[in-house]
C-alpha atoms as a PDB file:
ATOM      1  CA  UNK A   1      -6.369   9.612  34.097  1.00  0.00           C
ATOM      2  CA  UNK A   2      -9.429  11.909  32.749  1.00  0.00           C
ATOM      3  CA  UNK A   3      -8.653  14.112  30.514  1.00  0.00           C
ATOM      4  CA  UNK A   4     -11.164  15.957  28.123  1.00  0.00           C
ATOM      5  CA  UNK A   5     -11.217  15.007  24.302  1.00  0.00           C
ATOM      6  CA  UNK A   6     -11.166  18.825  23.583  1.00  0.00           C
ATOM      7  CA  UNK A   7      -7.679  18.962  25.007  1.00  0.00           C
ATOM      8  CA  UNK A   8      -6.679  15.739  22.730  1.00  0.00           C
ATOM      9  CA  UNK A   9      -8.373  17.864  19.710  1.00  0.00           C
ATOM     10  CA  UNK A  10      -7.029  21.197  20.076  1.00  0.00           C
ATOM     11  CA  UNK A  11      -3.510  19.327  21.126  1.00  0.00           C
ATOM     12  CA  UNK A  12      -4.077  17.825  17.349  1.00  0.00           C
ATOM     13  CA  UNK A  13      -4.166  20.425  15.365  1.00  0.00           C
ATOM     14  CA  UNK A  14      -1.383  22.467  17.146  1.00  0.00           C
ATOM     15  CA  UNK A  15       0.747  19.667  16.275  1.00  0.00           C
ATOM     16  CA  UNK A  16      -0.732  19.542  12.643  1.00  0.00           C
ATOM     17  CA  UNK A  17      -0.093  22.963  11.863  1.00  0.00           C
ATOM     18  CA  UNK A  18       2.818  23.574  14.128  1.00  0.00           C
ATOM     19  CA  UNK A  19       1.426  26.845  14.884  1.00  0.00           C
ATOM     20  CA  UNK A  20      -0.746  27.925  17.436  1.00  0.00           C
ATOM     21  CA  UNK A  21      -2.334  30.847  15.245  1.00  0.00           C
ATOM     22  CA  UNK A  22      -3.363  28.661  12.674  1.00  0.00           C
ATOM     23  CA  UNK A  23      -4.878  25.580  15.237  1.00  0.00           C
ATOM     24  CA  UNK A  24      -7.218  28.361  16.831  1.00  0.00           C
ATOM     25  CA  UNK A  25      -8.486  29.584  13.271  1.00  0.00           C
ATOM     26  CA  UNK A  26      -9.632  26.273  12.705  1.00  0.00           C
ATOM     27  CA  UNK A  27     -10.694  25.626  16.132  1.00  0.00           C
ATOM     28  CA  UNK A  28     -12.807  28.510  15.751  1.00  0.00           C
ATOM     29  CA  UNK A  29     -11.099  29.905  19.270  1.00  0.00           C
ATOM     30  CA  UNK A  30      -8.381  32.379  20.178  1.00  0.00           C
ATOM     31  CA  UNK A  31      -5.051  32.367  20.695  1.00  0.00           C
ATOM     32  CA  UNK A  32      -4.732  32.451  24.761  1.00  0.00           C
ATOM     33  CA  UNK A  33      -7.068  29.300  24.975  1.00  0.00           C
ATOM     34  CA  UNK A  34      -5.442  26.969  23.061  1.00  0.00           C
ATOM     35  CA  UNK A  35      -2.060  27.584  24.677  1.00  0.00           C
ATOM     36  CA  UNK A  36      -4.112  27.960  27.602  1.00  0.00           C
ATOM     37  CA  UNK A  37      -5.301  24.040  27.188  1.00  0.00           C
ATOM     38  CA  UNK A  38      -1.779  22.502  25.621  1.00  0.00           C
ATOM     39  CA  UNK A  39      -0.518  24.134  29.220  1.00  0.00           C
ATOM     40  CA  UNK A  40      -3.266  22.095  31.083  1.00  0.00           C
ATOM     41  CA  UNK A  41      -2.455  18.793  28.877  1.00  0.00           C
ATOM     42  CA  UNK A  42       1.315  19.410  29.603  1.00  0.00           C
ATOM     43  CA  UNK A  43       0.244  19.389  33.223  1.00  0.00           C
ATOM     44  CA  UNK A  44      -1.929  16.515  32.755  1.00  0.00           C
ATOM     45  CA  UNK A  45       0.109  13.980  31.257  1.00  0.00           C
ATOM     46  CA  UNK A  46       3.178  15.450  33.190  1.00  0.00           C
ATOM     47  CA  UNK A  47       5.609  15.979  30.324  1.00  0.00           C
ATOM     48  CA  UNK A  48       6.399  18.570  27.484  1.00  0.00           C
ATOM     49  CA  UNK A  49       5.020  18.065  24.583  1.00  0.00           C
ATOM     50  CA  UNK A  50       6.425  21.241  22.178  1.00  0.00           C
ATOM     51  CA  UNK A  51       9.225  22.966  21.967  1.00  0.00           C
ATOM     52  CA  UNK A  52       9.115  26.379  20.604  1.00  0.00           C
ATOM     53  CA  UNK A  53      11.221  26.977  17.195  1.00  0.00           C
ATOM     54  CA  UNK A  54      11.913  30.543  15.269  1.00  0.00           C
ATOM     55  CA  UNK A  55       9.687  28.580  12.485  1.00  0.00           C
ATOM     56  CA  UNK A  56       6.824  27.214  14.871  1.00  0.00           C
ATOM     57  CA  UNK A  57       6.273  24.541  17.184  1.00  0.00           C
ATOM     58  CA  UNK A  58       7.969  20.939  16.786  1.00  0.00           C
ATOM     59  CA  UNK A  59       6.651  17.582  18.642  1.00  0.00           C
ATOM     60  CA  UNK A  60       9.161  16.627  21.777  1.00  0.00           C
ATOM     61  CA  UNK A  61       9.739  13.294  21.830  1.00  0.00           C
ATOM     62  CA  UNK A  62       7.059  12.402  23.946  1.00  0.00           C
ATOM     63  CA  UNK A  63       4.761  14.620  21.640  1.00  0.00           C
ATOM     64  CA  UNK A  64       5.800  12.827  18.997  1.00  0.00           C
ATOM     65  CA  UNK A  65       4.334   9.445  20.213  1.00  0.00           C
ATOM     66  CA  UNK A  66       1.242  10.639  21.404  1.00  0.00           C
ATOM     67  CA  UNK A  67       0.457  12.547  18.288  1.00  0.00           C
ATOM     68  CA  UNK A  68       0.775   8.963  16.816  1.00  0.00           C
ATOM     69  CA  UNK A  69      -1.988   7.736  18.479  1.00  0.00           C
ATOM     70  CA  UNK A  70      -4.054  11.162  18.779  1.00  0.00           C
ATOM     71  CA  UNK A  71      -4.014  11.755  14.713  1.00  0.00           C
ATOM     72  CA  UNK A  72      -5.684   8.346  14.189  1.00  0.00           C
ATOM     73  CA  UNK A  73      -8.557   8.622  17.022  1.00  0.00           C
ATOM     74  CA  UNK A  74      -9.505  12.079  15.866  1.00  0.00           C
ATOM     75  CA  UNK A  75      -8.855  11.436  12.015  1.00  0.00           C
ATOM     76  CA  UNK A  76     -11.429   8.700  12.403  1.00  0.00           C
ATOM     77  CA  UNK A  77     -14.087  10.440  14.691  1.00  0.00           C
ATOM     78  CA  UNK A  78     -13.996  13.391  12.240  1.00  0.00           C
ATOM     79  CA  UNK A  79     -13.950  11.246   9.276  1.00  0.00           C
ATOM     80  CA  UNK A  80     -17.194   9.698  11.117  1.00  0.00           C
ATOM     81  CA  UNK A  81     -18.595  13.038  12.107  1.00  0.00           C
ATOM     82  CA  UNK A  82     -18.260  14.288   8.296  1.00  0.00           C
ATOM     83  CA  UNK A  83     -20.153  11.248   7.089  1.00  0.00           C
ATOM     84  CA  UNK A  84     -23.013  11.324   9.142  1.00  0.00           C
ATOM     85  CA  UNK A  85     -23.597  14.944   8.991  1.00  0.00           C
ATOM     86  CA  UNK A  86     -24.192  14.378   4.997  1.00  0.00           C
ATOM     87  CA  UNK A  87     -27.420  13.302   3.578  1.00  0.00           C
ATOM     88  CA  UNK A  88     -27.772   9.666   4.091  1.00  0.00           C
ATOM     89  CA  UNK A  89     -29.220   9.035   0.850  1.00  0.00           C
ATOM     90  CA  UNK A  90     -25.865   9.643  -0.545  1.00  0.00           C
ATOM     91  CA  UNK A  91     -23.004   7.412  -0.522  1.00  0.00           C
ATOM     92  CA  UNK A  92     -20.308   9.710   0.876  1.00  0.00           C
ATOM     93  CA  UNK A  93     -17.349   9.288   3.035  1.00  0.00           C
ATOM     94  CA  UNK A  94     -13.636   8.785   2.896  1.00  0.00           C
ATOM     95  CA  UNK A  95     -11.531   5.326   2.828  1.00  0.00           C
ATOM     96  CA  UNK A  96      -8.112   4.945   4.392  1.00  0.00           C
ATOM     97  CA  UNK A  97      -6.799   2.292   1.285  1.00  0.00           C
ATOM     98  CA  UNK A  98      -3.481   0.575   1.777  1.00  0.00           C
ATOM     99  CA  UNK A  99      -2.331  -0.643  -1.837  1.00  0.00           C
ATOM    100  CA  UNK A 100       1.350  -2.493  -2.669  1.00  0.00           C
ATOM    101  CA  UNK A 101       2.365  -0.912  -5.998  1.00  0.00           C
ATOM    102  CA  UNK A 102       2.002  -4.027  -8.245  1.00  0.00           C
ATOM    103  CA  UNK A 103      -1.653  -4.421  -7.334  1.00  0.00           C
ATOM    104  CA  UNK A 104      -1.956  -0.796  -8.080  1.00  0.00           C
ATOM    105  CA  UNK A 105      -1.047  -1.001 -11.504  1.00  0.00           C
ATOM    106  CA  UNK A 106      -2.042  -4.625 -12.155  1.00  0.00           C
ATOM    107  CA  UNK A 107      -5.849  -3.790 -10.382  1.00  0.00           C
ATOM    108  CA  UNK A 108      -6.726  -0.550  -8.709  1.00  0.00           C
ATOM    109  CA  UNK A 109      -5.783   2.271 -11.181  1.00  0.00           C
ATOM    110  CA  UNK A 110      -7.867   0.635 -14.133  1.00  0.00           C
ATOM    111  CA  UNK A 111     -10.685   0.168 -11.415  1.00  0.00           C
ATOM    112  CA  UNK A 112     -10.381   3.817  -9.220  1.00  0.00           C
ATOM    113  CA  UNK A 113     -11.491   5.922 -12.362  1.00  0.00           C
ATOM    114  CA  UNK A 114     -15.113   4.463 -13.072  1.00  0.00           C
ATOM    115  CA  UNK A 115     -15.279   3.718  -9.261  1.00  0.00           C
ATOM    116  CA  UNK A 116     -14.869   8.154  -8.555  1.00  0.00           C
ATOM    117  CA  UNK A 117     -17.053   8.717 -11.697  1.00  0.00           C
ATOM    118  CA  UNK A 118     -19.821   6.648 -10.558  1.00  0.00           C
ATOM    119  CA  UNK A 119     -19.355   7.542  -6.831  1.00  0.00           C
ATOM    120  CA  UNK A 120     -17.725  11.247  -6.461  1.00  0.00           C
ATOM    121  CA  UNK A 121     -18.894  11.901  -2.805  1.00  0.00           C
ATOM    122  CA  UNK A 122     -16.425   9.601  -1.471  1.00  0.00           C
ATOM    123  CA  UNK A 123     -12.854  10.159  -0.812  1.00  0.00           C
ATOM    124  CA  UNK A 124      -9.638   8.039  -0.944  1.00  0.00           C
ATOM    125  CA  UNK A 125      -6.802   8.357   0.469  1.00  0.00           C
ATOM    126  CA  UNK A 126      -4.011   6.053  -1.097  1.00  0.00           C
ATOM    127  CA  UNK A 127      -1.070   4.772   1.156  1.00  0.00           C
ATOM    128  CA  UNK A 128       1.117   2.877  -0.568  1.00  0.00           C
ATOM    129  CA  UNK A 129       3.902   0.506   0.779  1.00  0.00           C
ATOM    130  CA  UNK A 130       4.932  -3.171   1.644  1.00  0.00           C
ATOM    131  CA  UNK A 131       2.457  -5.940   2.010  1.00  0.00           C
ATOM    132  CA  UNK A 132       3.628  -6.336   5.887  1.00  0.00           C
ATOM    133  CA  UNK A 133       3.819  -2.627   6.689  1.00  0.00           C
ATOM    134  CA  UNK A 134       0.143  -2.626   4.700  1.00  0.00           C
ATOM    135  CA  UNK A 135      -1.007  -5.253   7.145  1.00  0.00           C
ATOM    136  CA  UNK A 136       0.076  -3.825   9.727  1.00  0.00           C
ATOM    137  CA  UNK A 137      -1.366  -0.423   9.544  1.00  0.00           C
ATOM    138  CA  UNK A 138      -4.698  -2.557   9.237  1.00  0.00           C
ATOM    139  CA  UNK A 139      -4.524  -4.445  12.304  1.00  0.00           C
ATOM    140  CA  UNK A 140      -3.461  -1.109  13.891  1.00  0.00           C
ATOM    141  CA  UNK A 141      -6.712   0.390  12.931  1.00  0.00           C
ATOM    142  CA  UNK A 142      -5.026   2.864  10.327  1.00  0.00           C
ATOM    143  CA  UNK A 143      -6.465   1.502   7.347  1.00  0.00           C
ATOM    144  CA  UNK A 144     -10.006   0.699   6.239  1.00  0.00           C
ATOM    145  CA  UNK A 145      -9.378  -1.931   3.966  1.00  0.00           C
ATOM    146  CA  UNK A 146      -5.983  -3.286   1.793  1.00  0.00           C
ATOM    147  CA  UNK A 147      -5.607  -4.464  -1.876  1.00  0.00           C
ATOM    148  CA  UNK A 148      -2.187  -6.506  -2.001  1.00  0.00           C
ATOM    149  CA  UNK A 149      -0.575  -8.863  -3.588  1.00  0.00           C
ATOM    150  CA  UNK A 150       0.964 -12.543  -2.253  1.00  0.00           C
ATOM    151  CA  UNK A 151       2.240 -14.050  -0.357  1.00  0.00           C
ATOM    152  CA  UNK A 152       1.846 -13.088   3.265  1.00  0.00           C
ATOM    153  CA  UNK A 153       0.278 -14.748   6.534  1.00  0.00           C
ATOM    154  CA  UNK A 154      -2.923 -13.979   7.094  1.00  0.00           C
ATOM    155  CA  UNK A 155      -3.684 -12.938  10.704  1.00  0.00           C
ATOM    156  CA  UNK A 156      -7.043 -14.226  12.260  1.00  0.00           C
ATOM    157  CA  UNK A 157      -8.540 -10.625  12.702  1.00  0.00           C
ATOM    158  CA  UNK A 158      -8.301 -10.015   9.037  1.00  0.00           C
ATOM    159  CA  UNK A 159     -10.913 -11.070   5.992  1.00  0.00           C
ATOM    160  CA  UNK A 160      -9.237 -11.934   2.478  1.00  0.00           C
ATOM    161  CA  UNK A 161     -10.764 -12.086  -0.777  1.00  0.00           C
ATOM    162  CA  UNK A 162      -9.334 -12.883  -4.149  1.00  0.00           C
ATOM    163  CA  UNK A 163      -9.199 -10.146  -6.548  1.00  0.00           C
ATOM    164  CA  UNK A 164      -6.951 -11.169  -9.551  1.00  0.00           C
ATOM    165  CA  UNK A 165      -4.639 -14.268 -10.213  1.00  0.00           C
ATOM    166  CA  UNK A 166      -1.624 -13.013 -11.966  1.00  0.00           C
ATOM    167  CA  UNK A 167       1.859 -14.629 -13.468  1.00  0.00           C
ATOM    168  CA  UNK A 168       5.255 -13.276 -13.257  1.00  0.00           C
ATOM    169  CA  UNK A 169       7.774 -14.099 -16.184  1.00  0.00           C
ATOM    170  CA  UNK A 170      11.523 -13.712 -16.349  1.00  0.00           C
ATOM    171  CA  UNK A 171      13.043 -10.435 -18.881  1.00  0.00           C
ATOM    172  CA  UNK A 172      16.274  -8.626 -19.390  1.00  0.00           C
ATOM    173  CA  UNK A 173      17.263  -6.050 -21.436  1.00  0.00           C
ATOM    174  CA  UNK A 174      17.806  -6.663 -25.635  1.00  0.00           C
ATOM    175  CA  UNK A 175      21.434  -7.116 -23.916  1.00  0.00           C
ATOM    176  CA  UNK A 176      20.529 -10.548 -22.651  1.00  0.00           C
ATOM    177  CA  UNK A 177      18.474 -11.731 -26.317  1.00  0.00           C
ATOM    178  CA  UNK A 178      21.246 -14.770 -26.141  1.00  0.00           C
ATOM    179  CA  UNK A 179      19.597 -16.092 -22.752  1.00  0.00           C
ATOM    180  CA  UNK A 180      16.438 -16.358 -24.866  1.00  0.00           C
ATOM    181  CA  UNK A 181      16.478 -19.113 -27.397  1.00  0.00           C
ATOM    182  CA  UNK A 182      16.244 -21.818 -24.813  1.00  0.00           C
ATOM    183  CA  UNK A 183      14.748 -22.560 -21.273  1.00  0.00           C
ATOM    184  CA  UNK A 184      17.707 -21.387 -18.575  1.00  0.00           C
ATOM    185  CA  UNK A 185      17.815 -22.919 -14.910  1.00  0.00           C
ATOM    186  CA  UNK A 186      17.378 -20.401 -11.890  1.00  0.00           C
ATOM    187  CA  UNK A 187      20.897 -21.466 -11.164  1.00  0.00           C
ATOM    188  CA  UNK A 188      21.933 -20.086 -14.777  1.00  0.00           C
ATOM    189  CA  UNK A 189      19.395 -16.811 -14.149  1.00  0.00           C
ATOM    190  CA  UNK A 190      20.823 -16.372 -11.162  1.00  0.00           C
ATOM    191  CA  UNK A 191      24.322 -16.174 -12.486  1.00  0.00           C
ATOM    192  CA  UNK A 192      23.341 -12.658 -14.028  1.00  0.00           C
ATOM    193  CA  UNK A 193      22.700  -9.211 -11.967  1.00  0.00           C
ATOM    194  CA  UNK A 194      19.199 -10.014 -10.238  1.00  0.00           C
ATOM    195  CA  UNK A 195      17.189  -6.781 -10.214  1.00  0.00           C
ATOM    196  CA  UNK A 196      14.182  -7.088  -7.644  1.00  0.00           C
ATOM    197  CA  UNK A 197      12.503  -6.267  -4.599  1.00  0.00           C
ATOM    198  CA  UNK A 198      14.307  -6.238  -0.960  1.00  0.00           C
ATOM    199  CA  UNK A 199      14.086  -7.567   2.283  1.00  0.00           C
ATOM    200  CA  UNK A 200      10.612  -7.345   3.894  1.00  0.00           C
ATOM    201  CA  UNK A 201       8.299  -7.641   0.631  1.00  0.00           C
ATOM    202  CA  UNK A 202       6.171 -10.151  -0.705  1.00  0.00           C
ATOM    203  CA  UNK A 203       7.775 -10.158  -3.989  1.00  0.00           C
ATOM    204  CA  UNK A 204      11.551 -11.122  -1.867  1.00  0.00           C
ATOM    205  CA  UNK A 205       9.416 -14.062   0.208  1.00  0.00           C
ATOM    206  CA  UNK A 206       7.792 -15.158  -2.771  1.00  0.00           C
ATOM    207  CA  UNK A 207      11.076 -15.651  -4.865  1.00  0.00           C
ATOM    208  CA  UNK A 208      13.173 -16.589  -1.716  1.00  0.00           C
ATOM    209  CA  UNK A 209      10.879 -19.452  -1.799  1.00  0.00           C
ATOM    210  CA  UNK A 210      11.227 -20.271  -5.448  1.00  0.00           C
ATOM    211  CA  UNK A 211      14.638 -20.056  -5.121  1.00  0.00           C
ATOM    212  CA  UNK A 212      15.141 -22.433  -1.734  1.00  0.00           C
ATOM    213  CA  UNK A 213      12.848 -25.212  -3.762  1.00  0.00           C
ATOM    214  CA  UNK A 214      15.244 -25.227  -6.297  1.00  0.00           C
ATOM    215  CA  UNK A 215      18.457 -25.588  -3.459  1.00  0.00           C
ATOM    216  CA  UNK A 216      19.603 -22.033  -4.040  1.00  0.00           C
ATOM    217  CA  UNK A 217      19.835 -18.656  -2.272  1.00  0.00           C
ATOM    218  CA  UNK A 218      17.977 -15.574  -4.053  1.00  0.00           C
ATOM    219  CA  UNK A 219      20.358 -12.465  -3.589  1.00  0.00           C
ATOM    220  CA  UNK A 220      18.968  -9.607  -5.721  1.00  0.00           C
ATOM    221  CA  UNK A 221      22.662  -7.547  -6.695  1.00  0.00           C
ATOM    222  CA  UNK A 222      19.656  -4.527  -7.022  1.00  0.00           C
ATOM    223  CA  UNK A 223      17.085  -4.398  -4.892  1.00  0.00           C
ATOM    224  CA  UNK A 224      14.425  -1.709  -5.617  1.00  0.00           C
ATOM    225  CA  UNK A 225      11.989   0.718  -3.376  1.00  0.00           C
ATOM    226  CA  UNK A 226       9.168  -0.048  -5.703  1.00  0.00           C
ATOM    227  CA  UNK A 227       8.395  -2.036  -8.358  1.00  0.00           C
ATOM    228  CA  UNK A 228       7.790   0.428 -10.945  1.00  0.00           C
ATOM    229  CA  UNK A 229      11.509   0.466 -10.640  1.00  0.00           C
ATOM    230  CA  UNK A 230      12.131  -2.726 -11.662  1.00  0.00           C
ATOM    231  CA  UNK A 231      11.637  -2.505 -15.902  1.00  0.00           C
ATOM    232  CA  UNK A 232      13.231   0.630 -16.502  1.00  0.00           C
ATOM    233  CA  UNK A 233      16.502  -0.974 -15.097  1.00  0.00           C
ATOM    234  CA  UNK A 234      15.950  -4.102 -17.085  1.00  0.00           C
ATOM    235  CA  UNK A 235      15.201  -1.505 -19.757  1.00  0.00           C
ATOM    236  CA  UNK A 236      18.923   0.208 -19.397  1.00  0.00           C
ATOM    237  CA  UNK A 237      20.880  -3.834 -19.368  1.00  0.00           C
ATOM    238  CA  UNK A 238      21.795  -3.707 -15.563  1.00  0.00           C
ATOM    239  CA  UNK A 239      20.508  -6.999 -15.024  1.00  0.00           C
ATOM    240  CA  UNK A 240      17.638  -9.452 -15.331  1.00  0.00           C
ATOM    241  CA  UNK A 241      14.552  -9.575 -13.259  1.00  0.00           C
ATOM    242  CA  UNK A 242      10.980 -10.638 -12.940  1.00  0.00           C
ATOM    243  CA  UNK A 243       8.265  -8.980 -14.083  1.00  0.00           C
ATOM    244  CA  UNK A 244       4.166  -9.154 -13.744  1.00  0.00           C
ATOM    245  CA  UNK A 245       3.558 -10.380 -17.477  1.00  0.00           C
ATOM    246  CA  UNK A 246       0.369  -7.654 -17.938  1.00  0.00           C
ATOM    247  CA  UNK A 247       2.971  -5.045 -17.486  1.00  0.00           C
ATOM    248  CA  UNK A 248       5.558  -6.295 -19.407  1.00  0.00           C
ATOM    249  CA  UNK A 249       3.915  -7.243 -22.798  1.00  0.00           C
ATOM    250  CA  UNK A 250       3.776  -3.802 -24.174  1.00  0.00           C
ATOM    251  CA  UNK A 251       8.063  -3.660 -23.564  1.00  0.00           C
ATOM    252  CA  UNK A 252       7.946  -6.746 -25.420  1.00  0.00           C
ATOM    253  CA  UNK A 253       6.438  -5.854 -28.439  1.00  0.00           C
ATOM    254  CA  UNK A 254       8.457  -2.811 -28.818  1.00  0.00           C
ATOM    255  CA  UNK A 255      11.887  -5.120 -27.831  1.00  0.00           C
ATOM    256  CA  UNK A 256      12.860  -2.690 -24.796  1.00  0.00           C
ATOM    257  CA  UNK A 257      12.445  -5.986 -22.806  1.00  0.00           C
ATOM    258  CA  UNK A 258      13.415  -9.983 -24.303  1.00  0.00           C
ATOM    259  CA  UNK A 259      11.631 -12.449 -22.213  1.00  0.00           C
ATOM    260  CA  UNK A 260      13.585 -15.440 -20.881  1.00  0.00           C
ATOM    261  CA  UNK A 261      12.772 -18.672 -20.174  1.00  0.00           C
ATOM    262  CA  UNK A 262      12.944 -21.131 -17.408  1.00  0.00           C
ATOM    263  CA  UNK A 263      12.889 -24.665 -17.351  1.00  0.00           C
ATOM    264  CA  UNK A 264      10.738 -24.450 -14.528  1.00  0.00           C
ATOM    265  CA  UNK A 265       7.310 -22.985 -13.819  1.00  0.00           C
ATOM    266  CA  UNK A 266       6.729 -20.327 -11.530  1.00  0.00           C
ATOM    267  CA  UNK A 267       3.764 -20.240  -9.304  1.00  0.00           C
ATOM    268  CA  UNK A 268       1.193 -17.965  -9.433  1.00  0.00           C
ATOM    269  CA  UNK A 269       0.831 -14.996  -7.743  1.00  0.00           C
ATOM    270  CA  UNK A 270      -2.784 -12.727  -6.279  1.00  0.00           C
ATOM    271  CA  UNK A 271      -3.984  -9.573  -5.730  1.00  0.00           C
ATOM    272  CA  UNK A 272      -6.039  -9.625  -2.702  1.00  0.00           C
ATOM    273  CA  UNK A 273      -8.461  -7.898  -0.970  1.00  0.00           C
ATOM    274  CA  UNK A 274      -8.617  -7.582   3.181  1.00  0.00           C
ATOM    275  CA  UNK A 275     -10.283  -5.467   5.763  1.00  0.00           C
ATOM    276  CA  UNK A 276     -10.324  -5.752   9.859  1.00  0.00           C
ATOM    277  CA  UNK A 277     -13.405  -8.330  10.830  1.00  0.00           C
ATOM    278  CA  UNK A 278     -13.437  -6.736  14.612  1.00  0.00           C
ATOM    279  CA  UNK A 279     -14.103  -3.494  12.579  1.00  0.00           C
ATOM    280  CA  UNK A 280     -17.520  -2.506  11.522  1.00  0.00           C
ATOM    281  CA  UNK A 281     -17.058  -0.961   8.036  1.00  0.00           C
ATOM    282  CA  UNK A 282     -18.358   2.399   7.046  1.00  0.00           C
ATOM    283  CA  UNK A 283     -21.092   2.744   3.979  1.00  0.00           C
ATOM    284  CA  UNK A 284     -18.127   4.406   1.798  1.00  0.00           C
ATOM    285  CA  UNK A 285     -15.702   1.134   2.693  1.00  0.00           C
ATOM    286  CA  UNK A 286     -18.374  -1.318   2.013  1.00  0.00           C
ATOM    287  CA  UNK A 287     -19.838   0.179  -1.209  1.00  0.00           C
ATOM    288  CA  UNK A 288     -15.788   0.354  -2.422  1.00  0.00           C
ATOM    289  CA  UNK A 289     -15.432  -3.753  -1.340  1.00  0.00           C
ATOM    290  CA  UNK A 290     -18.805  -4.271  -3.465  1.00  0.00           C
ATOM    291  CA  UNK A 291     -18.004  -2.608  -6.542  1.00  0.00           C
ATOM    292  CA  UNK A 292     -14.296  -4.648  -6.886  1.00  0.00           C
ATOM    293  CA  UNK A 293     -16.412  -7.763  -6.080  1.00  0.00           C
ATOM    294  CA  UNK A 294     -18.983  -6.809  -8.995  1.00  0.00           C
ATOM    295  CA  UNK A 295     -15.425  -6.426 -11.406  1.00  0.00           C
ATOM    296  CA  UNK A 296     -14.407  -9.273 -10.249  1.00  0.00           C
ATOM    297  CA  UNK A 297     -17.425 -11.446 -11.224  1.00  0.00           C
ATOM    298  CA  UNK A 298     -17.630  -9.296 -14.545  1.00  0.00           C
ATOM    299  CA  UNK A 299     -14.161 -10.716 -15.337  1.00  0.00           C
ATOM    300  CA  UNK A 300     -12.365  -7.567 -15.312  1.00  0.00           C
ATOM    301  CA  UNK A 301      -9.502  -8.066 -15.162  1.00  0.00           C
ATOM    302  CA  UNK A 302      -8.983 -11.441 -14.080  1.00  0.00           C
ATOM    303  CA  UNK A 303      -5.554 -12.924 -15.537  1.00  0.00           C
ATOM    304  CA  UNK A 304      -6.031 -16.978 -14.815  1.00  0.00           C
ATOM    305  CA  UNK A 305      -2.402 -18.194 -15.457  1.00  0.00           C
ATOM    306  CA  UNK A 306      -4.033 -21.567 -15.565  1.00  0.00           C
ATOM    307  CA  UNK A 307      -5.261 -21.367 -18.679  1.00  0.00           C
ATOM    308  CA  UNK A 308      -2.633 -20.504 -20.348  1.00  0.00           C
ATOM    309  CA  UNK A 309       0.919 -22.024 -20.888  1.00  0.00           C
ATOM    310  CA  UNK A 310       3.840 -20.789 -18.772  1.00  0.00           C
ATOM    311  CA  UNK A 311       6.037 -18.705 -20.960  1.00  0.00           C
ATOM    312  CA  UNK A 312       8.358 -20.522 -23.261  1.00  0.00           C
ATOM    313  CA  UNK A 313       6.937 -24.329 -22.245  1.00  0.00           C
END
């Protein structure tokens, strides 16, 4: 089947805008020829791919699974097309960045504000979400590079590098002091309202597996979208939980949060970095993958769990 990119194009912004007026302003092109070409890609492909609404246009079906595909080829070539049109002397561009949200606030956000200051010209766009549905979108080509946090399994088309090593430790609410003046068992912990992560994340495999080695089942009786869910919960006494220590030490000072202990130590976790191998990487990707190297090396922030004590041991 040969069909023109121009017809992929103009199809793409029709079904960005849901409006045909506003596709042929940007397309720089009237009215009459952009329906004109949707009509000929209709034709083409041999199904519909709008239906006509009082409001505008919305994506058939079979619309809305080419647009899948479309929006990524031309976001790209335009992405590519914007870069190279620039002066190459300057470090421009724009990264696709899949981030999970504990890497975000344990990593990226003390990181992204000196990394825009010292390099305005390029562009981020943040996409936030599982560590599976993160490496996914990267294998799938939607994603330039991914900051997340362990565990997960590593496919062969993927690069990983280290970013941060990081602990988790054990807190409920002031309701729960009593569980703190001794070390508790996970099968005492888990005797209380577990507040956590669900199904599908790395923070649910990585205690699912803490759990198992101790000959137990880990059932969170609240499981969470996100994690910046997770202490303002522990916060209100619904239950106890697990928590990155760097973000709960401030909650512990003011006695919002009472770590616990456990009479086992929990493995540490990472915050890692990955990007596509198969994939050349634009100037913007690779000067972003440099300058989190160069932070790492500076120490900043590295959290090394190994040289410290495991809380409450």
């Amino acid at each position: 089947m040969d069909i023109s990119f121009e017809y992929y194009k103009i199809f793409y912004y029709v079904a960005k805008y849901e409006n045909i007026t506003k596709a042929a302003m940007v397309l720089k092109s009237s009215q009459p020829n952009v329906t004109r070409i949707i009509h000929i890609l209709e034709d083409q492909l041999d199904c519909r791919l709008f239906l006509r609404e009082p409001r505008g246009l919305k994506l058939t079906e079979e619309g809305k699974r080419l647009y899948a595909h479309v929006a990524i080829a031309c976001q790209h070539l335009l992405d590519a097309e914007a870069e190279l049109c620039r002066n190459k002397n300057v470090c421009s561009g724009t990264i696709e960045l899949g981030v999970t949200e504990t890497a975000l606030h344990l990593f990226l956000l003390q990181n992204l504000h000196d990394f825009q200051t010292g390099y305005p010209e390029i562009k981020i766009r943040i996409q936030n979400n599982t560590t599976p549905e993160i490496l996914k979108s990267l294998q799938n080509g939607r994603l330039d590079l991914a900051v997340v946090t362990t565990p997960f399994e590593l496919h062969d088309a993927l690069a990983c590098e280290d970013l941060l090593t990081f602990r988790e430790v054990p807190a409920g609410g002031p309701d729960y002091a009593a569980l703190s003046d001794r070390p508790i068992t996970l099968k005492e912990f888990r005797l209380h309202s577990i507040i956590g992560l669900g199904y599908g994340t790395a923070s649910y495999e990585y205690y699912r597996k803490v759990f198992i080695e101790q000959h137990l089942d880990y059932e969170p009786a609240m499981e969470v979208a996100t994690a910046d869910l997770v202490i303002p919960l522990l916060q209100n006494n619904l239950g106890v939980g697990f928590v990155p220590e760097p973000l709960a030490a401030p909650f512990f000072e003011n006695d919002s949060l009472v770590p616990l202990t456990l009479n086992v130590p929990l493995p540490s976790r990472e915050v890692k970095m990955l990007w596509d191998k198969s994939r050349s990487q634009s100037r913007a990707t690779a000067t972003f993958c440099s300058y989190l190297r160069e932070r790492c090396q500076r120490n900043l922030p590295i959290l090394d769990p190994e040289n410290e004590s495991v809380a409450g041991n």
